[in-house]
Protein backbone atom coordinates (compact mmCIF):
# COMPACT_ATOMS: atom_id res chain seq x y z
CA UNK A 1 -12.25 -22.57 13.43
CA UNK A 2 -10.53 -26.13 13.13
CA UNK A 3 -7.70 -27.16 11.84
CA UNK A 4 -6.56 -30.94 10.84
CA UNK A 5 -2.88 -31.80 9.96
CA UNK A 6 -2.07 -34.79 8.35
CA UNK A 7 1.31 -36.68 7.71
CA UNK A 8 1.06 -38.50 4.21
CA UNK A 9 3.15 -41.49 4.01
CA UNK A 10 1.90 -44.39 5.98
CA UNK A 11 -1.50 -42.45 6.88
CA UNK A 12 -3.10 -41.07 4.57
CA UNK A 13 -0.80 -43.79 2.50
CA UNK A 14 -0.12 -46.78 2.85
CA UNK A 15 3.25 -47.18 1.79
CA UNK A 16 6.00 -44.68 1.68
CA UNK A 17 5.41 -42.72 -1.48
CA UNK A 18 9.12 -40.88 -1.41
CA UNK A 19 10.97 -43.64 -1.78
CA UNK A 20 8.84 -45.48 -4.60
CA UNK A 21 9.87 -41.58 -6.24
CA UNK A 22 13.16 -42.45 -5.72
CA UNK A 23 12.87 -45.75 -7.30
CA UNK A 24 11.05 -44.39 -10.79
CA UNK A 25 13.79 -41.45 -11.07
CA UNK A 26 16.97 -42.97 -10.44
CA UNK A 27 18.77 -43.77 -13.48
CA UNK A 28 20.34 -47.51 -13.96
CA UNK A 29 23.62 -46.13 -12.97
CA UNK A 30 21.87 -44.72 -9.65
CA UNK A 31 20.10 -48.05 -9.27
CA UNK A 32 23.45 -50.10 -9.33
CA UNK A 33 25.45 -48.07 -6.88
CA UNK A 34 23.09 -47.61 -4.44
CA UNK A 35 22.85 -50.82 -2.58
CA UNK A 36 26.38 -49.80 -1.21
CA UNK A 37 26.17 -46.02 -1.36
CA UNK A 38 22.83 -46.74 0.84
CA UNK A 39 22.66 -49.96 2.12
CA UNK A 40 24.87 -49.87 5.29
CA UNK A 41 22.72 -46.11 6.10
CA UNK A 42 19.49 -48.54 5.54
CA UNK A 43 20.72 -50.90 7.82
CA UNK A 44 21.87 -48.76 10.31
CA UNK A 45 18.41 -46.58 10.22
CA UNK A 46 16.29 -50.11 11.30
CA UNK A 47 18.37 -50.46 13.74
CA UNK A 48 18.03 -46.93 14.70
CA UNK A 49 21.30 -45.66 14.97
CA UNK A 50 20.90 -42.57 12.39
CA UNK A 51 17.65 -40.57 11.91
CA UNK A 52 14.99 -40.82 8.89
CA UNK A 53 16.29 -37.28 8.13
CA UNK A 54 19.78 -38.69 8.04
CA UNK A 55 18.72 -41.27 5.28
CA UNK A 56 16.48 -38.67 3.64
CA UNK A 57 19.19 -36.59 3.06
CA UNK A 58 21.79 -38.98 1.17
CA UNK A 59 19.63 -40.87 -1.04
CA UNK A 60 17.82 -37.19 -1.55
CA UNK A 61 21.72 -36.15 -2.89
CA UNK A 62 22.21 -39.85 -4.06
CA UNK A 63 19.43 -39.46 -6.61
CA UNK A 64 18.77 -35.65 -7.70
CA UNK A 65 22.00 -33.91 -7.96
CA UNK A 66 23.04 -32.77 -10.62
CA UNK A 67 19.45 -33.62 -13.04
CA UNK A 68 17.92 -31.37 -15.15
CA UNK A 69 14.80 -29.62 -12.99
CA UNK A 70 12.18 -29.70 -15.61
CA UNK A 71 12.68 -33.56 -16.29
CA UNK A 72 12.24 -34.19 -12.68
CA UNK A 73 8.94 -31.82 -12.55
CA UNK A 74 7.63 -33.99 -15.66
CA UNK A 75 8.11 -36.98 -14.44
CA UNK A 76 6.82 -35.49 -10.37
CA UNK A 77 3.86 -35.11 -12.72
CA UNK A 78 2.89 -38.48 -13.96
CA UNK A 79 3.79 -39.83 -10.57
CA UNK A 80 0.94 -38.10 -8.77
CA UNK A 81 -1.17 -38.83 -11.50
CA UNK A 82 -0.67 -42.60 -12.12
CA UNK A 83 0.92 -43.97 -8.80
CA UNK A 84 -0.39 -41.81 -5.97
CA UNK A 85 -4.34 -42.69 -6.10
CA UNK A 86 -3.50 -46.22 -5.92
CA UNK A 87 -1.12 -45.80 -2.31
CA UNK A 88 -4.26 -43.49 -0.95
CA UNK A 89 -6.32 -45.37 1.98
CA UNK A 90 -9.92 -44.88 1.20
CA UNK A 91 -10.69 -44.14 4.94
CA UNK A 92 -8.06 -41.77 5.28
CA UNK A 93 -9.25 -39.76 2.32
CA UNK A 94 -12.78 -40.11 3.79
CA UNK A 95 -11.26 -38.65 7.13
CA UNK A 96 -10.17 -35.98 5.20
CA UNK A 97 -13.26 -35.16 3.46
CA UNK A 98 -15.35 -35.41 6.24
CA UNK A 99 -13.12 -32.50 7.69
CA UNK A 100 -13.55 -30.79 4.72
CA UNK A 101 -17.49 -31.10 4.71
CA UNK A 102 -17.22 -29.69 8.58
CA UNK A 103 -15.18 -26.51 7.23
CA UNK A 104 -12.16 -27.26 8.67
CA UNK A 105 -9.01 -26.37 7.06
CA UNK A 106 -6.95 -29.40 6.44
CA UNK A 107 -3.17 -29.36 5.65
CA UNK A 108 -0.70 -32.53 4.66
CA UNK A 109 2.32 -31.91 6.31
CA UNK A 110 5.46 -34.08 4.60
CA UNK A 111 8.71 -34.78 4.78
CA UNK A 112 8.10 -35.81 0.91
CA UNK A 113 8.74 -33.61 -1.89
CA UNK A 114 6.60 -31.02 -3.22
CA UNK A 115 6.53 -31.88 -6.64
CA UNK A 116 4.20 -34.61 -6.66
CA UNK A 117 2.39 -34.02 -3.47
CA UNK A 118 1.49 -30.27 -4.95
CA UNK A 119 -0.96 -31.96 -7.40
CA UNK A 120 -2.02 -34.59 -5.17
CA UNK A 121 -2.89 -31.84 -2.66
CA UNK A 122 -4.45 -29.08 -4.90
CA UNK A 123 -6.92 -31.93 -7.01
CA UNK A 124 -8.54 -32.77 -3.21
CA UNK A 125 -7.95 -28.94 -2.14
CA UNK A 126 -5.48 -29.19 0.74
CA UNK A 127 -3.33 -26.64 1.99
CA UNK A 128 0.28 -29.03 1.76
CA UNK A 129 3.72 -28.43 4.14
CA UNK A 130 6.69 -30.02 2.77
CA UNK A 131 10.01 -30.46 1.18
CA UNK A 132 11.04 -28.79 -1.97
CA UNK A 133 13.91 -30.21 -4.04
CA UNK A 134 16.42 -27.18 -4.84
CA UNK A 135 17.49 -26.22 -8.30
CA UNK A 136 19.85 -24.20 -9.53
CA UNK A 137 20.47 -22.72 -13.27
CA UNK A 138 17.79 -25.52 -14.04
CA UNK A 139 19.82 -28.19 -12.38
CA UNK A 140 18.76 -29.89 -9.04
CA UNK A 141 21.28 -29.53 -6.46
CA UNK A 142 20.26 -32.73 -4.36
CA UNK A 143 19.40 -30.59 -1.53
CA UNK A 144 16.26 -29.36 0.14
CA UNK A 145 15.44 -25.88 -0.20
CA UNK A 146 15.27 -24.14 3.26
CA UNK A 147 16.04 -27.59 4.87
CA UNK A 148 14.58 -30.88 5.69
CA UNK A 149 10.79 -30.30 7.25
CA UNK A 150 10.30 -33.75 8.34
CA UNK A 151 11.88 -32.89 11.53
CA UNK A 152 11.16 -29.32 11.66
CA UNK A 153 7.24 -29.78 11.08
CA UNK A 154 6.06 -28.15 13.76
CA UNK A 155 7.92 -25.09 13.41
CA UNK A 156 6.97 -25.13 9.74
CA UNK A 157 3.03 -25.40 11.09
CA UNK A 158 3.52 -22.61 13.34
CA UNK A 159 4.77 -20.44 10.39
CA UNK A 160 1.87 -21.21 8.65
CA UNK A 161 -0.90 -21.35 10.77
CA UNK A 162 -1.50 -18.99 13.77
CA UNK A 163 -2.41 -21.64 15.69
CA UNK A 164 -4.12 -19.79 18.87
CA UNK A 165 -7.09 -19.05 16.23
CA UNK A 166 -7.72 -22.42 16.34
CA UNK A 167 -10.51 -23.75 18.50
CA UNK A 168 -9.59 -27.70 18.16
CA UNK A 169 -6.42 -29.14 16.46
CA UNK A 170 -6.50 -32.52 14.79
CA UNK A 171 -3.64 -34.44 13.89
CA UNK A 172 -2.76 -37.68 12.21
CA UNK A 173 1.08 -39.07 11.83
CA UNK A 174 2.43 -42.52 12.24
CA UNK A 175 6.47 -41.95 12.60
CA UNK A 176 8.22 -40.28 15.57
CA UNK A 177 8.81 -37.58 13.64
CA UNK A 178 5.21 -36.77 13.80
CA UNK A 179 5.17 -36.88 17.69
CA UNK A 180 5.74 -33.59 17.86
CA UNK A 181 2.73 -32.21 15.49
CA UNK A 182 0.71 -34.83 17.00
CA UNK A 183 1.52 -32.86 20.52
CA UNK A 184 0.10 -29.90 19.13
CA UNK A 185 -3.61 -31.26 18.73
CA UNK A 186 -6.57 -32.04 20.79
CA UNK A 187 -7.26 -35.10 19.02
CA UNK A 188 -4.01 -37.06 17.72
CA UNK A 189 -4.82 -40.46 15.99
CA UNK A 190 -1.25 -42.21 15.64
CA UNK A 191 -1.23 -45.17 13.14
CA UNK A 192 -5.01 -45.41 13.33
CA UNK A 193 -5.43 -44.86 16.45
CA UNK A 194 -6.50 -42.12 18.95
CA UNK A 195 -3.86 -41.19 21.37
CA UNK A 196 -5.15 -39.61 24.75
CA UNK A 197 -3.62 -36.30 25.58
């Protein structure tokens, strides 16, 4: 058996799908604070002095907490539907099918949220790792539920996959948070390109 792991924004994307979420769902109010409830994190994330999971985390609280669950979920919904096929890269999706086509099992592993890469994922029939929003009394609490995978995806992986059953790994990522997965696999392909073990 073989088994492929992909990251999904910025490969099999090709632009970062979470925050273009983020965008559609904040309200006007959201929208007008956030260039200095966020800004000075932005800034200081380029220049990489606080972590992607860092950043994740407050515009993650900036944007969810506190909305109704079931409005979020709806509008999760239309997102995968209208905006996702348009952000796929054909090759990437051919990559994945031709894994598919070998038997394979292929998994997305995200740091994005489950509600719109669920569809995404079960429409092209991948097995998905990633981050799930957390909701209480029908509310979203802007939190993740059972933390932030982005950094934790290999230990996520290895709680979902046995991996020794494995004959050959594949991986795909383009962030340094997807060194780690890529270290897992025989055959890592890092923004494109293959990376030699």
């Amino acid at each position: 058996m073989e088994l492929a792991l992909f990251d999904f924004d910025h490969t099999i994307t090709n632009a970062d799908s979470y925050s273009r979420f983020l965008r559609r769902v904040a309200t006007p109010e959201q929208r007008a604070r956030a260039w200095w409830l966020v800004g000075p994190w932005l800034a200081a994330y380029r220049l990489r002095l606080i972590t992607a999971a860092r950043i994740r985390a407050r515009v993650t609280a900036l944007v969810f907490n506190g909305r109704h669950a079931d409005d979020i979920a709806l509008l999760a919904s239309g997102y995968a539907r209208d905006a996702l096929p348009a952000m796929v890269r054909p090759e990437m999706l051919e990559q994945i099918r031709w894994h598919q086509t070998q038997g394979h099992t292929v998994a997305v592993v995200s740091a994005s949220i489950d509600l719109y890469l669920r569809p995404w994922c079960e429409q092209h029939g991948l097995q998905l790792i990633c981050n799930q929003l957390e909701a209480r009394e029908g509310r979203m609490t802007g939190h993740y539920a059972g933390g932030d995978c982005g950094p934790g995806k290999v230990a996520r992986i290895r709680q979902r996959f046995d991996l020794s059953r494995y004959t050959r790994i594949h991986a795909y990522g383009d962030s340094r948070e997807d060194k780690p997965m890529l270290a897992l696999a025989h055959d890592r392909w890092y923004r494109g390109k293959p990376v030699e073990r």
